[in-house]
Protein backbone atom coordinates (compact mmCIF):
# COMPACT_ATOMS: atom_id res chain seq x y z
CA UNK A 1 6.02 27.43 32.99
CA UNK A 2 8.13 26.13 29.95
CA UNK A 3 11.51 27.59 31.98
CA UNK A 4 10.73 26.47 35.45
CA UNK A 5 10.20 22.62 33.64
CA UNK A 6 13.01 22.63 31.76
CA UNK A 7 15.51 24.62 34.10
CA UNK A 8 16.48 21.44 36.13
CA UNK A 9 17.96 20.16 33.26
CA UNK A 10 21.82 21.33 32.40
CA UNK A 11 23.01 22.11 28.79
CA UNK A 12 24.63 19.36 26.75
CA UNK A 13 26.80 19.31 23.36
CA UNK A 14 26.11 16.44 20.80
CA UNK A 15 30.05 15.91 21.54
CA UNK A 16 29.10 14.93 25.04
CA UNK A 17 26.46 12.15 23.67
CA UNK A 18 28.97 11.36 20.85
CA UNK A 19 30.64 9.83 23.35
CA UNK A 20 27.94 7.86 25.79
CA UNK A 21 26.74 6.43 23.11
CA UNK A 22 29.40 5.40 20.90
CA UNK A 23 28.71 6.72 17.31
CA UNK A 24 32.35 8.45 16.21
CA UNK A 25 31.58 11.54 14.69
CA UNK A 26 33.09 13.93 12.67
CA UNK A 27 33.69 16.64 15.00
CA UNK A 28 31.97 19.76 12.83
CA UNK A 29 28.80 18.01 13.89
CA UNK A 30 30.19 16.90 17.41
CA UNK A 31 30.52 20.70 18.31
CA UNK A 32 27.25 22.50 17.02
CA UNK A 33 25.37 23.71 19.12
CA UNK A 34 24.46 23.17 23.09
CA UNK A 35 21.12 22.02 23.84
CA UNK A 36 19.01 20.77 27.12
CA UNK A 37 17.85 17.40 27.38
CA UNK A 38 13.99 17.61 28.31
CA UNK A 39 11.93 14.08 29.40
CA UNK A 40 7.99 14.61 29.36
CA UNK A 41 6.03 11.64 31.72
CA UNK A 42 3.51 10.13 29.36
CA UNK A 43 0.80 7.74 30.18
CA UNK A 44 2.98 4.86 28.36
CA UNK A 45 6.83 5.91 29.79
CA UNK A 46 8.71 8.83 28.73
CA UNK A 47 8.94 11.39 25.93
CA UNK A 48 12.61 11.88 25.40
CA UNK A 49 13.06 15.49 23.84
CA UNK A 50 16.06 18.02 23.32
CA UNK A 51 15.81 22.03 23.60
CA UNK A 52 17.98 24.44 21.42
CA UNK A 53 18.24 27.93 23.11
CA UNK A 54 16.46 30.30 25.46
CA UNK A 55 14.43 28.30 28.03
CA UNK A 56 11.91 31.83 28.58
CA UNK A 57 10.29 31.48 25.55
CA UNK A 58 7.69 29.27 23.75
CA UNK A 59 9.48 26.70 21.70
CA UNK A 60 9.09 26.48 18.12
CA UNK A 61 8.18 22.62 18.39
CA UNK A 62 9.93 20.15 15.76
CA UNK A 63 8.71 16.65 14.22
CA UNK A 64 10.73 14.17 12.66
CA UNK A 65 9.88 11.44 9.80
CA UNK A 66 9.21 7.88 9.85
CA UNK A 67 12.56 6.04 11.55
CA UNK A 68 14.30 9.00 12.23
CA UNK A 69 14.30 11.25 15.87
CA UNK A 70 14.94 14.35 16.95
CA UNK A 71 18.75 14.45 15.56
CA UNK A 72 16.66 15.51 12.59
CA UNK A 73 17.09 18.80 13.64
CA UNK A 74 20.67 19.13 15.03
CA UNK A 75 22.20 20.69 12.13
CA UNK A 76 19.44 22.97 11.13
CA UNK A 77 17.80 24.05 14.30
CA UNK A 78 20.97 26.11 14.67
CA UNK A 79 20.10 27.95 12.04
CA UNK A 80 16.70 28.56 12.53
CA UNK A 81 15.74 32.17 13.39
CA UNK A 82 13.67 31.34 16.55
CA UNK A 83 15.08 31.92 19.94
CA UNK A 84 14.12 28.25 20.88
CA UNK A 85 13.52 25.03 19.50
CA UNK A 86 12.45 21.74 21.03
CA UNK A 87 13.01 18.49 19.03
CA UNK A 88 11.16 15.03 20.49
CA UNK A 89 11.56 12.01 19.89
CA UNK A 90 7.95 10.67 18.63
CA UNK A 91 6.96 7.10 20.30
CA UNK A 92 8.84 4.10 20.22
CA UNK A 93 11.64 6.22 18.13
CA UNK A 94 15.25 7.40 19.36
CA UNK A 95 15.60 7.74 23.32
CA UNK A 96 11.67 7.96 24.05
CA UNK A 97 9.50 4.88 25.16
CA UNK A 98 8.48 2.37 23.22
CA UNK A 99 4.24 1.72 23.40
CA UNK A 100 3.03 -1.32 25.04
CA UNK A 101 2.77 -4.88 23.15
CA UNK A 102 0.00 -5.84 21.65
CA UNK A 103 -0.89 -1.90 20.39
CA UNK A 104 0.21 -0.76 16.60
CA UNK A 105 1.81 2.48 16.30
CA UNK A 106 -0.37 4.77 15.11
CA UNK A 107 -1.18 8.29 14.18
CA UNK A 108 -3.64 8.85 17.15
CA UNK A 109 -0.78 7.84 18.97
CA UNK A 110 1.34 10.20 17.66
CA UNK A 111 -1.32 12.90 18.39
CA UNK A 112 -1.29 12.03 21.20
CA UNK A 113 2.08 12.52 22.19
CA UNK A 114 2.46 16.10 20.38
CA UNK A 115 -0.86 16.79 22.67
CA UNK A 116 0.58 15.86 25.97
CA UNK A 117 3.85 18.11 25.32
CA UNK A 118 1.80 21.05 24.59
CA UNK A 119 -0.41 20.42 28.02
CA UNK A 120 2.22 19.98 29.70
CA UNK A 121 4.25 22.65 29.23
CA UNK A 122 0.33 24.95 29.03
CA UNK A 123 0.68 26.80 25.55
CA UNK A 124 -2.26 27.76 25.08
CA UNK A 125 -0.84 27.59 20.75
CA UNK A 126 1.51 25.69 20.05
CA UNK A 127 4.09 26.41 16.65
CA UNK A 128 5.31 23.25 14.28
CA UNK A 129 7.78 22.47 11.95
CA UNK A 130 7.84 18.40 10.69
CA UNK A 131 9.78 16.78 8.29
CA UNK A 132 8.07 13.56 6.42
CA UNK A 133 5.40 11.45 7.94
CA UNK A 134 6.26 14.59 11.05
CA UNK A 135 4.89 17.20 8.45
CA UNK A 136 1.86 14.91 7.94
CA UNK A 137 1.25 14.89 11.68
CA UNK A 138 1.72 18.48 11.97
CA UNK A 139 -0.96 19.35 9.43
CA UNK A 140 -3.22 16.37 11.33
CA UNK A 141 -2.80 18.24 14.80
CA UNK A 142 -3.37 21.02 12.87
CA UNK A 143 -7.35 20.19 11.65
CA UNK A 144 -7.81 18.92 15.49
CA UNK A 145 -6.49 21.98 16.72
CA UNK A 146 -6.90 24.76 14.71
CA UNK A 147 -7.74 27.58 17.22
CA UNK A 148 -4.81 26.41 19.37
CA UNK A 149 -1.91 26.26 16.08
CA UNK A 150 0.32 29.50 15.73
CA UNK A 151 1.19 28.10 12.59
CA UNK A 152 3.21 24.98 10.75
CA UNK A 153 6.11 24.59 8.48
CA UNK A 154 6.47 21.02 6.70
CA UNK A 155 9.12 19.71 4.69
CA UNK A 156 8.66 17.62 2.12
CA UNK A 157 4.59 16.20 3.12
CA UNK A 158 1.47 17.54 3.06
CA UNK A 159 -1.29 15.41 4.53
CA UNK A 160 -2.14 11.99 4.33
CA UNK A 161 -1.80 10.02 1.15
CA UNK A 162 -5.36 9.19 -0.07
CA UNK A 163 -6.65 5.90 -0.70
CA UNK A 164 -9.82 3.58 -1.24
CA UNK A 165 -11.73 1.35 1.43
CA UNK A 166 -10.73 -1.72 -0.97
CA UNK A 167 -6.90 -0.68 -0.57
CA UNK A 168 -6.82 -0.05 2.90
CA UNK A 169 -8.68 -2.67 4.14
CA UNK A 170 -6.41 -5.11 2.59
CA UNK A 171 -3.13 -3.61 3.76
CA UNK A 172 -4.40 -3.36 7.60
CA UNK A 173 -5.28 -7.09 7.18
CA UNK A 174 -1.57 -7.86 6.25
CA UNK A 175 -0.23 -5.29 8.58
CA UNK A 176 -2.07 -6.65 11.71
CA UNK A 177 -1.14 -10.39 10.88
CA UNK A 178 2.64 -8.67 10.28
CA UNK A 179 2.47 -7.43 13.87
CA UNK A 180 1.48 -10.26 15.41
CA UNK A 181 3.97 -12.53 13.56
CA UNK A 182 6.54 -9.87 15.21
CA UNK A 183 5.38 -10.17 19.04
CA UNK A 184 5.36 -13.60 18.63
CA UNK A 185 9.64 -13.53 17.67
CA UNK A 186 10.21 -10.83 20.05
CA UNK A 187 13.28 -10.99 21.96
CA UNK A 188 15.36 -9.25 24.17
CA UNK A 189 18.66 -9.58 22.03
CA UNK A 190 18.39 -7.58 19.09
CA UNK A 191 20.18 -8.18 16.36
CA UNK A 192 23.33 -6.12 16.14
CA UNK A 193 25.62 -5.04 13.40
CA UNK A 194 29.52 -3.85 12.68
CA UNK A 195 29.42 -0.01 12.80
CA UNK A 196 29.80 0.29 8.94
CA UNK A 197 27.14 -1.96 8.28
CA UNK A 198 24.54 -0.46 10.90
CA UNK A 199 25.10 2.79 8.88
CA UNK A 200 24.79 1.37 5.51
CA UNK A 201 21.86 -0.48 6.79
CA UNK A 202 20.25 2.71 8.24
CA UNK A 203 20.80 4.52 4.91
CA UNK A 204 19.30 1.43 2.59
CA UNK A 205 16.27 1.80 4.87
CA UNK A 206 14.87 5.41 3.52
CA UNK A 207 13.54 6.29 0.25
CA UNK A 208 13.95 8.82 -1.94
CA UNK A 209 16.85 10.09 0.44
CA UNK A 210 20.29 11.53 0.42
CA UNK A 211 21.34 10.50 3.73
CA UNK A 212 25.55 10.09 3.96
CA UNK A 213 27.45 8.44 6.88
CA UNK A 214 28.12 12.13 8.37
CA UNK A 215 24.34 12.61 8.58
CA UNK A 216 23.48 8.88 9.40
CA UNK A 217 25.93 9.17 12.37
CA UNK A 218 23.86 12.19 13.44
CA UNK A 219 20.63 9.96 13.67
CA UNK A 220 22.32 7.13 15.14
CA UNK A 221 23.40 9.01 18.43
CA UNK A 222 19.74 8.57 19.56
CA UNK A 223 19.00 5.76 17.13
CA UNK A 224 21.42 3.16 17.60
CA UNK A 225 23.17 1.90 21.07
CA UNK A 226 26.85 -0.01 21.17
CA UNK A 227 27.50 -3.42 22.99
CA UNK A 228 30.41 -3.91 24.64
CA UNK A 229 31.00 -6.45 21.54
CA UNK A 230 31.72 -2.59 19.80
CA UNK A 231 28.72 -3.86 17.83
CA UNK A 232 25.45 -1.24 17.08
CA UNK A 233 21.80 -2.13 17.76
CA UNK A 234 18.88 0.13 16.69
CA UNK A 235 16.58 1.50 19.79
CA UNK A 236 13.51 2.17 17.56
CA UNK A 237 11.21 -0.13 18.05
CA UNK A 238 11.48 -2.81 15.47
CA UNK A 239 7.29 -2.86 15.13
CA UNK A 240 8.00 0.35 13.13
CA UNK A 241 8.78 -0.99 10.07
CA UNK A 242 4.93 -2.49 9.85
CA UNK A 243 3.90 1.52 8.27
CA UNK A 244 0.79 2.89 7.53
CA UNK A 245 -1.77 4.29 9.53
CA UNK A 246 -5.07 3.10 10.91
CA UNK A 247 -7.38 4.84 9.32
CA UNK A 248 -8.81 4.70 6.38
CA UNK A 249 -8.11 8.46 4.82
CA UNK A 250 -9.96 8.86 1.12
CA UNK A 251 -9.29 11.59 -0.96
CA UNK A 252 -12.45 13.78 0.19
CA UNK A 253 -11.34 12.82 3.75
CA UNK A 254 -8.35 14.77 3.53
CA UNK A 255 -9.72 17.39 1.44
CA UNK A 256 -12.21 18.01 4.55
CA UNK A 257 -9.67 17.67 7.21
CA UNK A 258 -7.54 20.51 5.35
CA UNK A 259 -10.76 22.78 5.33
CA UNK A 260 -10.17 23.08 8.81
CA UNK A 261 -6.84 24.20 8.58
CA UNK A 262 -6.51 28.46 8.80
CA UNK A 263 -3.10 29.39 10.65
CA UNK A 264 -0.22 30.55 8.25
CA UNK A 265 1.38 27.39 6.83
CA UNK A 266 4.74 26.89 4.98
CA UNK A 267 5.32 23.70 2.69
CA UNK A 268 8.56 23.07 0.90
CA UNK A 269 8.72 20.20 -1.63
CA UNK A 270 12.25 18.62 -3.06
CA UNK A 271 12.13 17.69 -6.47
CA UNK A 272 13.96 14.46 -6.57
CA UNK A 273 11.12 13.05 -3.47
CA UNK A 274 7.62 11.73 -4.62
CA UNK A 275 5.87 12.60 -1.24
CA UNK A 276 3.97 15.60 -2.53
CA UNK A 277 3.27 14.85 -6.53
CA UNK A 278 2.44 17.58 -8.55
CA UNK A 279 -1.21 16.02 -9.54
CA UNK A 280 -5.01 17.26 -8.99
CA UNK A 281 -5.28 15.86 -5.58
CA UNK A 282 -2.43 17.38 -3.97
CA UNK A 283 -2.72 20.45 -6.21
CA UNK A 284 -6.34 20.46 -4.86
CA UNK A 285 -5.06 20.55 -1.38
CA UNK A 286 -2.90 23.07 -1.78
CA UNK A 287 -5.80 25.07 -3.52
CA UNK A 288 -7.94 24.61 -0.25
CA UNK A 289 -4.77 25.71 1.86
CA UNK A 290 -4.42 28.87 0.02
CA UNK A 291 -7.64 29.49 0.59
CA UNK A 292 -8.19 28.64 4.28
CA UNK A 293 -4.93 29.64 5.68
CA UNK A 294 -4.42 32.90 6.48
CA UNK A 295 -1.06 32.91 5.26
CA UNK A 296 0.09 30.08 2.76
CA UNK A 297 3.45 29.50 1.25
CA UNK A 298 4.25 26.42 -1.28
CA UNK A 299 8.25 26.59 -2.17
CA UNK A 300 9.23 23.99 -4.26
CA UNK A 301 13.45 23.24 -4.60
CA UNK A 302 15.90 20.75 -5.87
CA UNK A 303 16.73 18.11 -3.78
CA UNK A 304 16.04 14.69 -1.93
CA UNK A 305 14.31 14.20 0.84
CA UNK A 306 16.82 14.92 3.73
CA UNK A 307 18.09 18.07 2.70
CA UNK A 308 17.33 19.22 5.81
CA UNK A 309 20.53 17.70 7.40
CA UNK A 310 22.60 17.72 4.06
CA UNK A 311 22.16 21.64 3.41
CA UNK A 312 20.87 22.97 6.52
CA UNK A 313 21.46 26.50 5.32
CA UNK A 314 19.36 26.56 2.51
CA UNK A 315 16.65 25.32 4.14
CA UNK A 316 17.12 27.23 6.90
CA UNK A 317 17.63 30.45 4.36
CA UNK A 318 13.53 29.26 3.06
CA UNK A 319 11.99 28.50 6.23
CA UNK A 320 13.63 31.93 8.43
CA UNK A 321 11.60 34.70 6.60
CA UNK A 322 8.54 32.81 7.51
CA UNK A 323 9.44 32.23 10.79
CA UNK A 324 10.09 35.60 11.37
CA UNK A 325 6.85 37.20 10.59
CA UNK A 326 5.21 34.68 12.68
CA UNK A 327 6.83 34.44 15.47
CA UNK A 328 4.69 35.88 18.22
């Protein structure tokens, strides 16, 4: 079924949308690897998505973080030792459509959208890798779903970050008047920025990263759009940058949504990142994992938090042994 949806589509290089959409490139990255360009109808528009390798087999399906798309995964899905890989572009991020005013981006949203591409294509599991706030989503679809996940690999996050009714109440206050302040300024000009400055702007934008112009470029093909000005506007959607998610997640919340977690799982943590702290509440999740998967792995290496795209190899060197003895 996965073939026969895909097989309309022809092969691409990220040279070819190097070019339609203006980002100059160097051209080791321009040339790496071919990959099909994949749309999935969604209730709300379109989920834009990208497929490395053989369209006969079960995807290993990838996740990015917070901001970013699926040029995540362009320089290590290469790499990777599965014979395909589809990268999407979560909701209102990259080439995929944006949600509907009036409606904060959520996680259920997100959910959501990693549910519909598994219907759709009819897996009846489905395999994940996610990097950031996509690793955190993987491990949520995995508590939903745990008879139907083959098994997850998440770099740099775990789960949800734990906290109180007091604290959460009080940021969703300020986050909901933030949105609302935002539809109210909306416009159909976005602001738009020198190519330099759209890159160092991009780069100011994430914590506790390493992201260079090489890598930022690499993002921006699906991120960013040029004017015929030869000016660069972002195609996220700018309600994005109101984070946080809906609900309220305490600490034995979490600890009861990982009990429900048992397919092999992979987590790799970079040193120089605070998204997984070595303290008793993530060392107590961890503790449940071991327990509960049937397979656990906790690989902890130096690094920020997009090492991913800096030193695909390593990574990919990690995350390949585990792919192949679960790749079914």
């Amino acid at each position: 079924m996965f073939a026969k949806q895909v097989g309309r589509l022809g092969s691409q290089t990220l040279g070819y949308l190097v070019v339609t959409r203006g980002i100059q490139q160097n051209a080791k990255l321009a040339t790496c690897a071919e990959f099909t360009p994949v749309q999935i109808d969604v209730p709300w528009g379109k989920i834009e998505a990208k497929l490395w390798g053989s369209k006969d087999k079960q995807p290993l399906l990838t996740i990015h973080g917070w901001m970013d798309n699926a040029g995540s995964f362009d320089n290590i899905a290469p790499l990777l030792k599965h014979s395909s890989i589809l990268a999407i572009d979560l909701p209102g991020h990259g080439l995929s459509s944006w949600i509907p005013r009036g409606i904060p981006y959520s996680e259920d949203i997100c959910a959501e959208a990693i549910r519909l591409v598994v219907k759709k294509f009819g897996w009846k599991k489905v395999k994940l890798l996610g990097h950031s706030m996509g690793g955190i989503l993987c491990h949520n679809y995995a508590r939903l779903y745990p008879d139907e996940t083959e098994f997850v690999v998440s770099i740099d996050s775990l789960a949800f970050v734990p906290t109180t009714i007091t604290k959460h109440s009080k940021y969703r206050a300020k986050a909901l008047d933030k949105l609302i302040s935002f539809e109210e300024k909306v416009t159909d000009n976005p602001p738009s920025y020198p190519e330099e400055v759209a890159i160092d702007k991009w780069i100011k934008a994430v914590k506790f990263s390493n992201l260079d112009v090489p890598t930022t470029k690499t993002l921006m093909i699906r991120g960013a759009n040029r004017k015929d000005d030869g000016t660069y506007y972002f195609t996220r959607d700018y309600r994005l940058s109101i984070q946080g998610f809906n609900a309220c997640y305490t600490t034995e919340v979490i600890r009861e949504m990982t009990q429900l977690i048992t397919c092999p799982y992979m987590v790799i943590k970079f040193s120089q990142t605070p998204f997984i702290n070595v303290d008793k509440y993530w060392t107590n999740v961890t503790e449940i994992l071991k327990e509960k998967s049937s397979d656990f792995h906790f690989v902890e290496m130096d690094g920020w938090h997009h090492m991913h795209m800096i030193e695909p190899e390593k990574i990919a060197n990690v995350i390949n042994p585990f792919l192949e003895k679960h790749d079914v």
